[in-house]
N, C-alpha and C. Protein backbone atom coordinates (compact mmCIF):
# COMPACT_ATOMS: atom_id res chain seq x y z
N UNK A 1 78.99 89.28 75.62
CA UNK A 1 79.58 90.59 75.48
C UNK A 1 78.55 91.67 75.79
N UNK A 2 77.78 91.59 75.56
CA UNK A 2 76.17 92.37 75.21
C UNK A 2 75.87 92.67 77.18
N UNK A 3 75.85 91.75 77.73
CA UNK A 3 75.65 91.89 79.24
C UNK A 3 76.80 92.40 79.83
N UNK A 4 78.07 92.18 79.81
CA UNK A 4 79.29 92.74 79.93
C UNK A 4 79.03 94.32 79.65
N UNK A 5 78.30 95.16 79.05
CA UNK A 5 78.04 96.55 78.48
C UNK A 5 77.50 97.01 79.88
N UNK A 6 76.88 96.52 80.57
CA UNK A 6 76.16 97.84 81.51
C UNK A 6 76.45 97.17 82.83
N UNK A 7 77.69 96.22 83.54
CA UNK A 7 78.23 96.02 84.47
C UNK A 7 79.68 96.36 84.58
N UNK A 8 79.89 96.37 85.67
CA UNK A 8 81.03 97.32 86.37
C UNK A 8 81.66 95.90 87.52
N UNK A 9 82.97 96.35 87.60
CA UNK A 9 83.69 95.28 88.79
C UNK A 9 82.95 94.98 89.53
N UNK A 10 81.65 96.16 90.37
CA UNK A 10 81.38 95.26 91.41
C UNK A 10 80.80 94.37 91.02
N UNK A 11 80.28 94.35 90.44
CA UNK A 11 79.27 92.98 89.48
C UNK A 11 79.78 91.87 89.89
N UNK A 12 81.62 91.28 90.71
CA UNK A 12 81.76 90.38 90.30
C UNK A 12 81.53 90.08 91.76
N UNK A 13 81.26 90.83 92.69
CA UNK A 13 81.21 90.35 94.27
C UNK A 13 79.63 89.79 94.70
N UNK A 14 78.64 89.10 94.60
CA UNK A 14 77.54 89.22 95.00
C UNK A 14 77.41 89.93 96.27
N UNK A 15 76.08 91.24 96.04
CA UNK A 15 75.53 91.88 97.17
C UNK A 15 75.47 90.94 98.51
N UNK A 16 75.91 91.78 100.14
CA UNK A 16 75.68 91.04 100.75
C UNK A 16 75.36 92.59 101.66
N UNK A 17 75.14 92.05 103.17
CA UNK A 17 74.56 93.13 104.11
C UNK A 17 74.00 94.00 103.63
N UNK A 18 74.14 95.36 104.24
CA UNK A 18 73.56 96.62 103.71
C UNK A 18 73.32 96.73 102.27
N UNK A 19 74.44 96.49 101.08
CA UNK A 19 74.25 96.23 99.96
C UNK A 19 72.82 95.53 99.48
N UNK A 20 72.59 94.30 100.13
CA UNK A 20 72.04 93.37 99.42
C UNK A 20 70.69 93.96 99.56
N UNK A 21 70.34 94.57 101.38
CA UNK A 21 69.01 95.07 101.79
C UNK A 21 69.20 95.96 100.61
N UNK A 22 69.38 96.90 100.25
CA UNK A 22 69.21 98.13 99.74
C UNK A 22 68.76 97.68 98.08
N UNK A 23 69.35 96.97 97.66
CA UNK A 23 68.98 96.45 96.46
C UNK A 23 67.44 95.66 96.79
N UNK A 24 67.04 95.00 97.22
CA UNK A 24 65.92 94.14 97.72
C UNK A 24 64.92 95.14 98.03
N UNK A 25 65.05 96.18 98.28
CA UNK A 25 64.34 97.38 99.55
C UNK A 25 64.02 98.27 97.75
N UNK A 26 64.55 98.79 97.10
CA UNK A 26 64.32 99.38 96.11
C UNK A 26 64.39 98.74 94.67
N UNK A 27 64.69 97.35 94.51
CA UNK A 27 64.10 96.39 93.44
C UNK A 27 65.33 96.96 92.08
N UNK A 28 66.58 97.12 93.44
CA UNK A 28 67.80 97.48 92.00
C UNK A 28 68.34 95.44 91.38
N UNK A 29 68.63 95.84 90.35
CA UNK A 29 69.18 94.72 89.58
C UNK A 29 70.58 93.93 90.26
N UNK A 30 70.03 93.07 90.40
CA UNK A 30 71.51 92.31 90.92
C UNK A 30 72.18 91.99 89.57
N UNK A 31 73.67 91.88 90.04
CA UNK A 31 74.60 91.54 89.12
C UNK A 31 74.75 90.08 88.17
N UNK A 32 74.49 90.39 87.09
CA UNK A 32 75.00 89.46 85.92
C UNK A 32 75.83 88.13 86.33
N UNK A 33 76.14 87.36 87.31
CA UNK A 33 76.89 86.69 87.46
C UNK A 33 76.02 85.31 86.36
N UNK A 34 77.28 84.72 85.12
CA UNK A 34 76.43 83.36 84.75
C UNK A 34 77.01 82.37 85.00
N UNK A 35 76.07 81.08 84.89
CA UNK A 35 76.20 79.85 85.88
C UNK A 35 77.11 79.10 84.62
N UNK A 36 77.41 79.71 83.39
CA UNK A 36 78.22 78.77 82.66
C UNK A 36 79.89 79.60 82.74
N UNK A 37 80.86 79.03 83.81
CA UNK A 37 81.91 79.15 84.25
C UNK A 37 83.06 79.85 82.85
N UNK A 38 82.55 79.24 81.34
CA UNK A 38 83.86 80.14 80.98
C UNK A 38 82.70 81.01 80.23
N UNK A 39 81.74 81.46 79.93
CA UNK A 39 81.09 82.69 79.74
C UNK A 39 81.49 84.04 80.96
N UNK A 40 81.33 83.27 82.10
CA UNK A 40 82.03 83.90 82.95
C UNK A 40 82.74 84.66 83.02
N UNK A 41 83.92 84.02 82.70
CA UNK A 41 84.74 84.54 82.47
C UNK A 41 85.14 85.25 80.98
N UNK A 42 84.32 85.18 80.61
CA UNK A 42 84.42 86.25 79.38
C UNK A 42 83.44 87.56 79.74
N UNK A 43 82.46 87.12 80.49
CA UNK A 43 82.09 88.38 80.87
C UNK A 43 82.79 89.45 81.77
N UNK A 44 83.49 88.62 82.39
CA UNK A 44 84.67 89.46 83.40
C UNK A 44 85.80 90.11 82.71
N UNK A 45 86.30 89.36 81.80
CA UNK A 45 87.36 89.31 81.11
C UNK A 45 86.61 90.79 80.32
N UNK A 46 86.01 90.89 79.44
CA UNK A 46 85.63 92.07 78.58
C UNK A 46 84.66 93.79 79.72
N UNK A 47 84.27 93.15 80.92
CA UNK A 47 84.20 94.34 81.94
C UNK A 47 85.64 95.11 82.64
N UNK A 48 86.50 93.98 82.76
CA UNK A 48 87.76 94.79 83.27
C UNK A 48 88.30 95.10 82.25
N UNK A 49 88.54 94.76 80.57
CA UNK A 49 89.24 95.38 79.75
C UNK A 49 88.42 96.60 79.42
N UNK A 50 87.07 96.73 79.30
CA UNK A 50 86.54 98.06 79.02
C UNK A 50 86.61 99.24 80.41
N UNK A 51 86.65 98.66 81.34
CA UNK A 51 86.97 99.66 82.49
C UNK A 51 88.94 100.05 82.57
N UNK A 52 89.53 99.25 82.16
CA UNK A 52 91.19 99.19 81.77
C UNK A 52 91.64 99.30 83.47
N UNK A 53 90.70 98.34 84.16
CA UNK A 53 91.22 98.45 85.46
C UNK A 53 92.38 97.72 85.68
N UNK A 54 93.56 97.74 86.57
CA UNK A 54 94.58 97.44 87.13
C UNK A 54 94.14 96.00 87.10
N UNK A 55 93.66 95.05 87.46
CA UNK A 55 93.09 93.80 87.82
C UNK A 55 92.98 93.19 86.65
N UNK A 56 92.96 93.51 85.42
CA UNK A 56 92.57 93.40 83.77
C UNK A 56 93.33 91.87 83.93
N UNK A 57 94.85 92.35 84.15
CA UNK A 57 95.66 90.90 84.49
C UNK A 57 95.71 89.62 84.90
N UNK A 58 95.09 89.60 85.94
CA UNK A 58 94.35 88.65 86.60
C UNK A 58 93.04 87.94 85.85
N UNK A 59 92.26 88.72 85.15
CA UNK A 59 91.40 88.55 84.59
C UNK A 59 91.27 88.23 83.39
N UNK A 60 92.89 88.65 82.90
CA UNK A 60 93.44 88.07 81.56
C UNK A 60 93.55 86.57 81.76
N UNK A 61 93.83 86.25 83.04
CA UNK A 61 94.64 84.60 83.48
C UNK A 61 93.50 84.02 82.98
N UNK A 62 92.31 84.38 83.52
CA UNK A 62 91.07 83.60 83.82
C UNK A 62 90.65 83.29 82.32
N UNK A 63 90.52 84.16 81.84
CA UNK A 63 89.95 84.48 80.15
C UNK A 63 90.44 83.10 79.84
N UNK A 64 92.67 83.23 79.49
CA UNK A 64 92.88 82.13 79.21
C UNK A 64 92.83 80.94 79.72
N UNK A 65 92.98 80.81 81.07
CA UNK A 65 92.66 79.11 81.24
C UNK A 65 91.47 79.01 81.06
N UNK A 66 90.48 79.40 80.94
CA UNK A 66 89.12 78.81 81.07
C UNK A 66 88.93 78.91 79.59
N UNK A 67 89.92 78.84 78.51
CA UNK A 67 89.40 77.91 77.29
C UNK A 67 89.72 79.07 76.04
N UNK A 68 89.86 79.84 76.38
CA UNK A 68 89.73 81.38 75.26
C UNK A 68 91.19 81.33 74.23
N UNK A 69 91.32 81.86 73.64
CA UNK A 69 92.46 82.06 72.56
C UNK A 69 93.04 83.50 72.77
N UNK A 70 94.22 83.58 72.68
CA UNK A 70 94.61 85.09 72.45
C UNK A 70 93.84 85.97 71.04
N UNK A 71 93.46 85.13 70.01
CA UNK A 71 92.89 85.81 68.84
C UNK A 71 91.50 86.61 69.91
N UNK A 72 90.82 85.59 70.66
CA UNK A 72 89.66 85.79 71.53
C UNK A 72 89.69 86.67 71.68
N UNK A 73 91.11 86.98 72.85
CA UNK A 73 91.38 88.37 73.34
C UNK A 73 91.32 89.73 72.89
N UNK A 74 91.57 89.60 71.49
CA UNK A 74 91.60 90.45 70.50
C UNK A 74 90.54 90.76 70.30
N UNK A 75 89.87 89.76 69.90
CA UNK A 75 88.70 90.20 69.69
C UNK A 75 87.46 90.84 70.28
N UNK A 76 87.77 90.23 71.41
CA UNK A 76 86.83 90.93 72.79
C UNK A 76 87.23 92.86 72.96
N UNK A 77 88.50 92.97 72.56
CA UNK A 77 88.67 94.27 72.80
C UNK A 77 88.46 94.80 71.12
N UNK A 78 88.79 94.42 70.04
CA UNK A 78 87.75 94.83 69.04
C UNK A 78 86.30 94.94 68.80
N UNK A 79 85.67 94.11 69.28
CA UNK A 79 84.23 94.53 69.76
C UNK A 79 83.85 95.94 70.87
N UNK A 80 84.80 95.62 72.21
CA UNK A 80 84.22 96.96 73.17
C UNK A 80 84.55 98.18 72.40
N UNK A 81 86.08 98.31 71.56
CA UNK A 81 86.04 99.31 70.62
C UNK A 81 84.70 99.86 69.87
N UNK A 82 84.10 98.94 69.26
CA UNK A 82 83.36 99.25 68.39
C UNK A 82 81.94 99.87 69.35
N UNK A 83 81.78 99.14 70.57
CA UNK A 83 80.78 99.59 70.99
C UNK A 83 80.67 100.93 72.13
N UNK A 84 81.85 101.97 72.13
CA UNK A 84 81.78 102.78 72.91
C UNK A 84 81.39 104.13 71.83
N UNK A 85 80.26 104.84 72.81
CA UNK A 85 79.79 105.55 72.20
C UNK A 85 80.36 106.89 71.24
């Protein structure tokens, strides 16, 4: 949840072309992507519910098949509650 706080959708595309130089060229942070598949998706899952982007849906799918509970759900958006400034 904690890494989910300071990434944004694009986070979920890895940098490529111009993007990628430009990040490499000025030593910006590449995106959060983690190698454990349903953290993953909880990190995605709690970036599109705190951004309340259109896509949230899709990203709801993912949340649940990849293992999560609707209580989860809840809870993931009771936490970003708590953590907006």
């Amino acid at each position: 949840m904690a890494l989910s706080l300071h990434d944004d959708a694009r986070s979920f595309a890895p940098p490529h072309g111009l993007r990628l130089f430009i990040f490499r060229l000025f030593g910006g942070a590449l995106p959060n992507r983690l190698a454990d598949p349903k953290l993953e998706a909880l990190r995605r899952f709690a970036v599109m519910s705190r951004e309340r982007s259109g896509d949230a849906d899709d990203e709801r799918r993912r949340f649940l098949v990849a293992g999560y509970t609707t209580w989860a759900e809840i809870e993931v958006d009771r936490l970003l509650d708590r953590a907006k400034p």
